[in-house]
PDB file of N, CA and C in Angstrom:
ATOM      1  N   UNK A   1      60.651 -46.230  27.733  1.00  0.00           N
ATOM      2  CA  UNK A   1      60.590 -46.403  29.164  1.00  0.00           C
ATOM      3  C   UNK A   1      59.117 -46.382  29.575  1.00  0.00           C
ATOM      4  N   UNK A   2      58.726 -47.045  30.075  1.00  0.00           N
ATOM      5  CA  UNK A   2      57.266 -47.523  30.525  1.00  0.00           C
ATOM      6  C   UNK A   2      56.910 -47.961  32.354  1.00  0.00           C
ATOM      7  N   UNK A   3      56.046 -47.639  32.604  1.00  0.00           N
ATOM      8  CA  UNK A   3      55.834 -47.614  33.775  1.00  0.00           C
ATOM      9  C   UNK A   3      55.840 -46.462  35.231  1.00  0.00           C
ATOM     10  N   UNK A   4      56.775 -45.402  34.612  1.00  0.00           N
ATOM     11  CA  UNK A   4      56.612 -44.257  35.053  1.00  0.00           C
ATOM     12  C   UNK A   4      55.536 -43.181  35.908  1.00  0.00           C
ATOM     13  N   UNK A   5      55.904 -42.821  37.045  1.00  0.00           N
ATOM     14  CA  UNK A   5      54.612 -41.671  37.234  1.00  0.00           C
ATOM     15  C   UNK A   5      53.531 -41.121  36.385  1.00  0.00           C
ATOM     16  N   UNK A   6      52.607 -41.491  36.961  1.00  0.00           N
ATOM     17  CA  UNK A   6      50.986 -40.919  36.230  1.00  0.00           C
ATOM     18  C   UNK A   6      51.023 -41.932  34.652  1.00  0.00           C
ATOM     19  N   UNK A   7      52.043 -43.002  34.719  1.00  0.00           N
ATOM     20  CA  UNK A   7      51.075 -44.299  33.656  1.00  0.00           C
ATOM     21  C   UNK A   7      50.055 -44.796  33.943  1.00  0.00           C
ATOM     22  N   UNK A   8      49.673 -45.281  32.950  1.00  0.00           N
ATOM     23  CA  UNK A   8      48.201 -46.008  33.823  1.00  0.00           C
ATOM     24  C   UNK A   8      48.772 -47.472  32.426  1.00  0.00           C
ATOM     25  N   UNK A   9      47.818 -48.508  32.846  1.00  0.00           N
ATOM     26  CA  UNK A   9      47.979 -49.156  31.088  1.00  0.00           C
ATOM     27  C   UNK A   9      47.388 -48.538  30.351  1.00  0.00           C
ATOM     28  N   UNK A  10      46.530 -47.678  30.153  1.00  0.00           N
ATOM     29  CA  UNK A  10      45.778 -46.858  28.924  1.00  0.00           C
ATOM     30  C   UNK A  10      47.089 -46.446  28.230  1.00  0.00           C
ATOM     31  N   UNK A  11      47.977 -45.798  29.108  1.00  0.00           N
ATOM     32  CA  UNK A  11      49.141 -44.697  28.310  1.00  0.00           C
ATOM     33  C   UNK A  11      49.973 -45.760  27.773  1.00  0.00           C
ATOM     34  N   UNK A  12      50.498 -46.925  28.728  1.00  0.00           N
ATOM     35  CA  UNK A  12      51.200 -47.841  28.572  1.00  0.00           C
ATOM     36  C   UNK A  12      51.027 -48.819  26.831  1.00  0.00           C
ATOM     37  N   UNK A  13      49.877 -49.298  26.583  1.00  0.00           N
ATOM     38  CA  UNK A  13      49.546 -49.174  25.579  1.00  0.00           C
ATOM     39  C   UNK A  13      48.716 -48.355  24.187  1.00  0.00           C
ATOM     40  N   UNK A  14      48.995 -47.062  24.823  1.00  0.00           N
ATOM     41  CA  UNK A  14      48.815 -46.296  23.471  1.00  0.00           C
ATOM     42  C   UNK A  14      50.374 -46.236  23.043  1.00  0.00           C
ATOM     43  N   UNK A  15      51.549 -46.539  24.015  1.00  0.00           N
ATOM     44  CA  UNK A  15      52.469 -45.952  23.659  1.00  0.00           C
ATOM     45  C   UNK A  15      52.955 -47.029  22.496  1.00  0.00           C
ATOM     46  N   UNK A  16      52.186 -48.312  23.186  1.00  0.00           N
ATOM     47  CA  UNK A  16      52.986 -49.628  22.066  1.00  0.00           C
ATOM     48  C   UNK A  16      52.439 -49.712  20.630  1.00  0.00           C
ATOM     49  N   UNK A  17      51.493 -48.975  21.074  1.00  0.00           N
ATOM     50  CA  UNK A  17      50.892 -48.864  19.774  1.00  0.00           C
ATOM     51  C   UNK A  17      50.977 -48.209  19.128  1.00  0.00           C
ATOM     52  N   UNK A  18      52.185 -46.830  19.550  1.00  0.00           N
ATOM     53  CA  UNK A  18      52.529 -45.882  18.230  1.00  0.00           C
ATOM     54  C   UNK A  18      53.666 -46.332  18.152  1.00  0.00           C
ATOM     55  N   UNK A  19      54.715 -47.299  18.763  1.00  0.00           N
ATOM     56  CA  UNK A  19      55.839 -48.351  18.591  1.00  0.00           C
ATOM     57  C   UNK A  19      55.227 -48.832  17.423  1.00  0.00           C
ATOM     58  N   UNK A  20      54.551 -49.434  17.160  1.00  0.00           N
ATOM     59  CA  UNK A  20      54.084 -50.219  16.071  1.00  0.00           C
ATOM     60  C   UNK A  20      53.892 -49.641  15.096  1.00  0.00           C
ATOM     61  N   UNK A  21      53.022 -48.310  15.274  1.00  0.00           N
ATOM     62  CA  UNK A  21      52.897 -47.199  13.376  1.00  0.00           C
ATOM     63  C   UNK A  21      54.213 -46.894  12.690  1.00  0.00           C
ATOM     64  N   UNK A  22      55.310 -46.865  14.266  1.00  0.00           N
ATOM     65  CA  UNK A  22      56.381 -46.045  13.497  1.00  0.00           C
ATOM     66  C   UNK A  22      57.075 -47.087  12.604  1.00  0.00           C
ATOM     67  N   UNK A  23      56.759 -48.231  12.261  1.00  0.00           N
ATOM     68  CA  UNK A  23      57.744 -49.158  11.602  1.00  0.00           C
ATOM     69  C   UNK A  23      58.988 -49.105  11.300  1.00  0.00           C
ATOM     70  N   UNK A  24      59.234 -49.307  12.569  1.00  0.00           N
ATOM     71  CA  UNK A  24      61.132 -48.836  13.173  1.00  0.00           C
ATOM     72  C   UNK A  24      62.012 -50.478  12.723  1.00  0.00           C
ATOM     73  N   UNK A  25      62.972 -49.758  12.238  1.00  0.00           N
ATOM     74  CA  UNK A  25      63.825 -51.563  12.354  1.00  0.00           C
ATOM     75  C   UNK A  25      64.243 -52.201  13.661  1.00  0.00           C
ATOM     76  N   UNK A  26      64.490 -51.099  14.376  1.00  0.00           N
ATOM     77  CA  UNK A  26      64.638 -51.687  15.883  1.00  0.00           C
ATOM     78  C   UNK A  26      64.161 -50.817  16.793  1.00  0.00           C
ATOM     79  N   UNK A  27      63.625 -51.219  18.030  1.00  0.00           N
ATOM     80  CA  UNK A  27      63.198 -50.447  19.046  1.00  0.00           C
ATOM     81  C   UNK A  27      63.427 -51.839  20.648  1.00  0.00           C
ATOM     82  N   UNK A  28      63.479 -50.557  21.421  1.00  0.00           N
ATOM     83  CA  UNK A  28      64.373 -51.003  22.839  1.00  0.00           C
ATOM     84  C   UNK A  28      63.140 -50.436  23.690  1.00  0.00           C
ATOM     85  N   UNK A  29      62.868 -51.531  24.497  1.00  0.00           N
ATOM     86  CA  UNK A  29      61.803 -51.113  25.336  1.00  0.00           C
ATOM     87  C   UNK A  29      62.212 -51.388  26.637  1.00  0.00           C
ATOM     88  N   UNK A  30      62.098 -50.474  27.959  1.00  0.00           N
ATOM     89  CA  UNK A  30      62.513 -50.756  29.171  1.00  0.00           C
ATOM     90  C   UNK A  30      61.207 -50.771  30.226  1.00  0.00           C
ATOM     91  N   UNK A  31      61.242 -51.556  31.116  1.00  0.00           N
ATOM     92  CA  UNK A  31      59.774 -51.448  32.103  1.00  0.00           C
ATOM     93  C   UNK A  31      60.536 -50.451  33.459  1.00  0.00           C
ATOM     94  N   UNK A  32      60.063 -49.627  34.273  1.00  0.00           N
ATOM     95  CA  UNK A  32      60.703 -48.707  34.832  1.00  0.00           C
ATOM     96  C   UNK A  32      61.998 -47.373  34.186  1.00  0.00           C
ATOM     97  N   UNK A  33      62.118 -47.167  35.223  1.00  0.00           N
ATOM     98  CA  UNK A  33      62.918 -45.668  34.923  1.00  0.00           C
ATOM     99  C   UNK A  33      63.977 -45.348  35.840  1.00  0.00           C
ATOM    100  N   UNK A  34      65.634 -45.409  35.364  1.00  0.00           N
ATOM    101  CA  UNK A  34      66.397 -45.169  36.193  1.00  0.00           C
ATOM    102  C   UNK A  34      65.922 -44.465  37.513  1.00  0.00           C
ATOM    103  N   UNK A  35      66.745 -44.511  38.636  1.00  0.00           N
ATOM    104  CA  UNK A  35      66.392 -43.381  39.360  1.00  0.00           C
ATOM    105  C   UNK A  35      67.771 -42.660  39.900  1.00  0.00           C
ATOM    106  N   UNK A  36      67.725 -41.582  39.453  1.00  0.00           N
ATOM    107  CA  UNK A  36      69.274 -40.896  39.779  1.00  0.00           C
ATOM    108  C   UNK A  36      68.888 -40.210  41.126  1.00  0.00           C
ATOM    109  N   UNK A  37      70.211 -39.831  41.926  1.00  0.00           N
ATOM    110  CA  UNK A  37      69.847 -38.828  42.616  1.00  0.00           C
ATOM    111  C   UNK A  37      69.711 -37.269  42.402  1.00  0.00           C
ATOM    112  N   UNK A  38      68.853 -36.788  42.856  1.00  0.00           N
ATOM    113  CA  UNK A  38      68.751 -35.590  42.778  1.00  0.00           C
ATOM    114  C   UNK A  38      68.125 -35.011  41.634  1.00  0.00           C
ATOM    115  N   UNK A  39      66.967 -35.705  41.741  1.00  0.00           N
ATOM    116  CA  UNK A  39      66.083 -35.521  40.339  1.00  0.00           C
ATOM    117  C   UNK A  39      64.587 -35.521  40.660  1.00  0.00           C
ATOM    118  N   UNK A  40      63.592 -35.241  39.930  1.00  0.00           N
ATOM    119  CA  UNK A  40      62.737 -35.270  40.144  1.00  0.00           C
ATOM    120  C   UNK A  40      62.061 -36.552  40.919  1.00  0.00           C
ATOM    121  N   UNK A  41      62.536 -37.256  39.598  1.00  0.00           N
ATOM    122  CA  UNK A  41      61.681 -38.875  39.632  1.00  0.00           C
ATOM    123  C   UNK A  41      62.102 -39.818  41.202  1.00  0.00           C
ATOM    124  N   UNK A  42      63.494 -39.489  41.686  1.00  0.00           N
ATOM    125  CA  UNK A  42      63.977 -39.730  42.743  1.00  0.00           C
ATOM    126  C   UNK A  42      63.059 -39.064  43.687  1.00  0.00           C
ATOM    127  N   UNK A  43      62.835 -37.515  44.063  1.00  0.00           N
ATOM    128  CA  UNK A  43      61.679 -37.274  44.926  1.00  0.00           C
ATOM    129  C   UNK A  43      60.733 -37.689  44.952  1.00  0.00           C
ATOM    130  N   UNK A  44      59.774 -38.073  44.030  1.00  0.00           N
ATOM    131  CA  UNK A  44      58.956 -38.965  43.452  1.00  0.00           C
ATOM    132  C   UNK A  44      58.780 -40.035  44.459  1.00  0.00           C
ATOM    133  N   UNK A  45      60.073 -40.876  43.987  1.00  0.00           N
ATOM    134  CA  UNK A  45      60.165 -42.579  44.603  1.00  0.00           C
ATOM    135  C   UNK A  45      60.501 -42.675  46.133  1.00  0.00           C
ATOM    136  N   UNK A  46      61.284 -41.542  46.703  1.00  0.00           N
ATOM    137  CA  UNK A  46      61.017 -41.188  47.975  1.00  0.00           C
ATOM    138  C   UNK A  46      59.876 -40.726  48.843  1.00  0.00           C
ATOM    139  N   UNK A  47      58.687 -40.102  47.689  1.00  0.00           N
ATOM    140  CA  UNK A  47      57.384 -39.721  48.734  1.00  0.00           C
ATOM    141  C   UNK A  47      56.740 -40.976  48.466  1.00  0.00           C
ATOM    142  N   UNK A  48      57.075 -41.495  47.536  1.00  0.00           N
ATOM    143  CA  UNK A  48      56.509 -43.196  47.639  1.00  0.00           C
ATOM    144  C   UNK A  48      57.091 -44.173  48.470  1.00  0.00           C
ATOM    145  N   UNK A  49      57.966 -44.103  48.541  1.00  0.00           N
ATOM    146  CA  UNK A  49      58.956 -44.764  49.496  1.00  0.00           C
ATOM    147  C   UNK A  49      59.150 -46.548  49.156  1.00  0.00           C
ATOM    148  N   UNK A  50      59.754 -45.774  47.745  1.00  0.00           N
ATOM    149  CA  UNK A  50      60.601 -46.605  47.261  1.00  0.00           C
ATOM    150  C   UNK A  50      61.871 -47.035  47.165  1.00  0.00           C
ATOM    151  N   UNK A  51      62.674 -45.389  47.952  1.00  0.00           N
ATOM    152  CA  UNK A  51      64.008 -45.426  47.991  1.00  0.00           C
ATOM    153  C   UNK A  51      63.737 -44.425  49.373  1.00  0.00           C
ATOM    154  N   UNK A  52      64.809 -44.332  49.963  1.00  0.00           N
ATOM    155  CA  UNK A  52      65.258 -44.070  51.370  1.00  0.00           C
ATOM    156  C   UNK A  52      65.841 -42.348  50.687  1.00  0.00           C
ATOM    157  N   UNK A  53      65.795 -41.034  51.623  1.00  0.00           N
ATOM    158  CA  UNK A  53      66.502 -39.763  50.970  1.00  0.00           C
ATOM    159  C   UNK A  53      67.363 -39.847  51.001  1.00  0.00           C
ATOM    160  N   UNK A  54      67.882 -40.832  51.678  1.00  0.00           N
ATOM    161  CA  UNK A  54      69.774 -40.739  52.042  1.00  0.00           C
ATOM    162  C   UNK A  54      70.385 -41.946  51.421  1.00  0.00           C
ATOM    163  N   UNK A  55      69.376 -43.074  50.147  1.00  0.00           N
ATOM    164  CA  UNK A  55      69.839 -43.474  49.574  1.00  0.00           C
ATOM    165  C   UNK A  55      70.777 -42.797  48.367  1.00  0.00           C
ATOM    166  N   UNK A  56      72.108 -43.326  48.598  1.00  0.00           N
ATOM    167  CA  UNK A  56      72.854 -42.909  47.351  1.00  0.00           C
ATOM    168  C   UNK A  56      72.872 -43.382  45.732  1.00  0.00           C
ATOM    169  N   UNK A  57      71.926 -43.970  45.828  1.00  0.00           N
ATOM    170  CA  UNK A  57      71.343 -44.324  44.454  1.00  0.00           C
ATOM    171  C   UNK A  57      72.949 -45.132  43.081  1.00  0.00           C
ATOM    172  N   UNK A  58      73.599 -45.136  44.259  1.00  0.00           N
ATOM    173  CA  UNK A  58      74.916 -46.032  43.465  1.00  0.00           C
ATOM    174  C   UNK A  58      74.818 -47.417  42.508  1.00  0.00           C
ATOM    175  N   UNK A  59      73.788 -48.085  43.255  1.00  0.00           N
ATOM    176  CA  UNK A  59      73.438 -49.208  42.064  1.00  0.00           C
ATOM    177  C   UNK A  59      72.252 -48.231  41.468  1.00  0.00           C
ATOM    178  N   UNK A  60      72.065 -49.519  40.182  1.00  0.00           N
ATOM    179  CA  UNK A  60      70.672 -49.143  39.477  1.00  0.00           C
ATOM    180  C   UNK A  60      69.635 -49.470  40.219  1.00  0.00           C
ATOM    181  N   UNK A  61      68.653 -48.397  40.457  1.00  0.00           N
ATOM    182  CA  UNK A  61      67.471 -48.594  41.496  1.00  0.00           C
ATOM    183  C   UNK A  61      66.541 -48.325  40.013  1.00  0.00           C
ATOM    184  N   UNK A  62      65.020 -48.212  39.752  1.00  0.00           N
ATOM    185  CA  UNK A  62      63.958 -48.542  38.687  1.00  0.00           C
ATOM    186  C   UNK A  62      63.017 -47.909  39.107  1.00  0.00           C
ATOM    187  N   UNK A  63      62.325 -47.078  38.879  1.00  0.00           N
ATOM    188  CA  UNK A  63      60.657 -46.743  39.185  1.00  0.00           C
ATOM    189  C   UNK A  63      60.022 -47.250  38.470  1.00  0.00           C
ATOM    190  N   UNK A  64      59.039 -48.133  38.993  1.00  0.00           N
ATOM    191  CA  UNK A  64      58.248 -48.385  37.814  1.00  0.00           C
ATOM    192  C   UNK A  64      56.765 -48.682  38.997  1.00  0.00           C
ATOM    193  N   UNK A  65      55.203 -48.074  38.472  1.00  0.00           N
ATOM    194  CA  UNK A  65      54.972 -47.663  39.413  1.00  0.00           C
ATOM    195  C   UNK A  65      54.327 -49.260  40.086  1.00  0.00           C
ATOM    196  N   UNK A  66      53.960 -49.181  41.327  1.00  0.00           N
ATOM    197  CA  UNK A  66      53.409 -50.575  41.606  1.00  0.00           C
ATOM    198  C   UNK A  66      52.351 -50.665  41.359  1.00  0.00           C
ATOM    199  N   UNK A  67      51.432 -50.019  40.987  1.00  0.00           N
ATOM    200  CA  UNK A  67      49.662 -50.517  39.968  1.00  0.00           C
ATOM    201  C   UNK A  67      50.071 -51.547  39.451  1.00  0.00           C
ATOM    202  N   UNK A  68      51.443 -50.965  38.153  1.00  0.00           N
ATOM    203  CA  UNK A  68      51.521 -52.190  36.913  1.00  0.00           C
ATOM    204  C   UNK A  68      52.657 -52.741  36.754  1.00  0.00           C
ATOM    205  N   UNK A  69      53.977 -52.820  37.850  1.00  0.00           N
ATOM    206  CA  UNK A  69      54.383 -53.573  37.860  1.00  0.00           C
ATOM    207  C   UNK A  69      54.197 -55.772  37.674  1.00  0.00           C
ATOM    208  N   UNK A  70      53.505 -56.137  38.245  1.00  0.00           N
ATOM    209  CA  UNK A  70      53.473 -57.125  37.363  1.00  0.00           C
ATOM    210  C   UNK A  70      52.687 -57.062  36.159  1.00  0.00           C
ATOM    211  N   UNK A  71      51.423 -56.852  36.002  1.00  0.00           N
ATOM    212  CA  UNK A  71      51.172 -56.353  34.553  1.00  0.00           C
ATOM    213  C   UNK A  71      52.122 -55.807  33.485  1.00  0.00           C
ATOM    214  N   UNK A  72      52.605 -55.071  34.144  1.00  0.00           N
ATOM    215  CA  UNK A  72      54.173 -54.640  32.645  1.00  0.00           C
ATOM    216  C   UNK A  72      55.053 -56.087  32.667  1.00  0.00           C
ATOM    217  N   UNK A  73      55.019 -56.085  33.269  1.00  0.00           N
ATOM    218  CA  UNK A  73      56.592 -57.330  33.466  1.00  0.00           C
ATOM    219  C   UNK A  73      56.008 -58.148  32.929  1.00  0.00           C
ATOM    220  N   UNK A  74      54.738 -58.974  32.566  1.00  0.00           N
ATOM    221  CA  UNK A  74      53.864 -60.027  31.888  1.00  0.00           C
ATOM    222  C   UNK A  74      53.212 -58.891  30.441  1.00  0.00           C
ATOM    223  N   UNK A  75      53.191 -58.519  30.371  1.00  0.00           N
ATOM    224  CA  UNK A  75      52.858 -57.282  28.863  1.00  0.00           C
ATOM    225  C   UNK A  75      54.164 -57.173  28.339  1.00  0.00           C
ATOM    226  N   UNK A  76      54.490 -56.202  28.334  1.00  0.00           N
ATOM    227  CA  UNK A  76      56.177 -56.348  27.834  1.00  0.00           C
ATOM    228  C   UNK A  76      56.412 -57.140  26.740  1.00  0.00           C
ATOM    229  N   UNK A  77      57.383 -58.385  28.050  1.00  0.00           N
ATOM    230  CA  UNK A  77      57.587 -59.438  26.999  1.00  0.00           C
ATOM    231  C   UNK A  77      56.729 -60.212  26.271  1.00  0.00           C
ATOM    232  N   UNK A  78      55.392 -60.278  26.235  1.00  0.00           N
ATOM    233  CA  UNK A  78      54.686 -61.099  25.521  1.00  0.00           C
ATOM    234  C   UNK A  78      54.704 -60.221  24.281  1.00  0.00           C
ATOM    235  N   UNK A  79      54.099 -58.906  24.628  1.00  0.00           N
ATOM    236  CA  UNK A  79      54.233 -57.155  23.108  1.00  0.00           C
ATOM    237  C   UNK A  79      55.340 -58.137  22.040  1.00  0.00           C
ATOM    238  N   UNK A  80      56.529 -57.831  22.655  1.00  0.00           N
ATOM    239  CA  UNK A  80      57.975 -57.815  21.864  1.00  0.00           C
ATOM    240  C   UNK A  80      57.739 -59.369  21.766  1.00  0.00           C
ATOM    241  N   UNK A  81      57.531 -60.433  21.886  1.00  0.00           N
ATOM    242  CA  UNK A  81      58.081 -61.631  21.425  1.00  0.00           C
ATOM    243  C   UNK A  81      57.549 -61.651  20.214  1.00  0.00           C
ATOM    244  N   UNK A  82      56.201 -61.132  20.067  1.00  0.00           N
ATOM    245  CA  UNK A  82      55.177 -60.752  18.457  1.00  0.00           C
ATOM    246  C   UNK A  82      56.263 -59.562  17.649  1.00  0.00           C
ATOM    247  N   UNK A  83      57.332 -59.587  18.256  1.00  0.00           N
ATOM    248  CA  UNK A  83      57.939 -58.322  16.982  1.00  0.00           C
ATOM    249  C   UNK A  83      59.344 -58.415  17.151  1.00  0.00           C
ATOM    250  N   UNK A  84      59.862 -59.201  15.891  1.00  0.00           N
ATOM    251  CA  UNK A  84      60.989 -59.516  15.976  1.00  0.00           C
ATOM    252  C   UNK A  84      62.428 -58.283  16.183  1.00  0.00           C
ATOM    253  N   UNK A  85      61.849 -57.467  15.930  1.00  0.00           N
ATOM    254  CA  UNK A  85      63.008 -55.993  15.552  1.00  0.00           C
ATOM    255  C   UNK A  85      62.713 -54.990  16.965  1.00  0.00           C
ATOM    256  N   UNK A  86      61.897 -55.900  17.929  1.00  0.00           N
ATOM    257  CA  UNK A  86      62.020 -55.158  19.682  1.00  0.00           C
ATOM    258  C   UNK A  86      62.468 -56.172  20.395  1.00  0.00           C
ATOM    259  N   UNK A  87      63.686 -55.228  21.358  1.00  0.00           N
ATOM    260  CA  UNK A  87      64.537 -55.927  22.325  1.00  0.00           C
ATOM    261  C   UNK A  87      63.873 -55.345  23.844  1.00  0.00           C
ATOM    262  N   UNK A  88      63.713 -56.264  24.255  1.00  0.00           N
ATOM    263  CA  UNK A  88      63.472 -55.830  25.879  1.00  0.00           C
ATOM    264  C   UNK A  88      64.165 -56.559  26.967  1.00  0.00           C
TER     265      UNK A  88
END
């Protein structure tokens, strides 16, 4: 999960890059982070005001932060198309 509170791309790609040491047969990469209610990351996306407090969070809502939202979303999939055994 990538994109999260206090990422920056520094973290974002150190992380792909220990994806890569671990020479995994498969790995699953997601850009954002559920947001449930009544959780941290939900208070979070509410002092950001990304979600409403009295949203009921019934569909899938995503944090992912807006610095690197398009940057992740264009990183990402380009990472994984170079590695056949990551799904994103």
């Amino acid at each position: 999960m990538l994109g999260g509170p206090g990422e920056t791309r520094q973290t974002v790609m150190q992380s792909l890059e220990f994806m890569d040491s671990l020479n995994l047969e498969a790995m699953k990469i997601t850009a954002g982070i559920r947001i449930y209610p009544n959780t941290l990351i939900a208070k979070t996306a509410v002092q950001e005001g990304m979600v409403k407090a009295e949203d009921p969070l019934l569909m899938p809502t995503f944090y992912i932060r807006e610095e690197l939202k398009s940057w992740l979303l264009e990183t990402i999939p380009t990472w994984a198309a170079a590695r056949p055994n990551c799904f994103y």
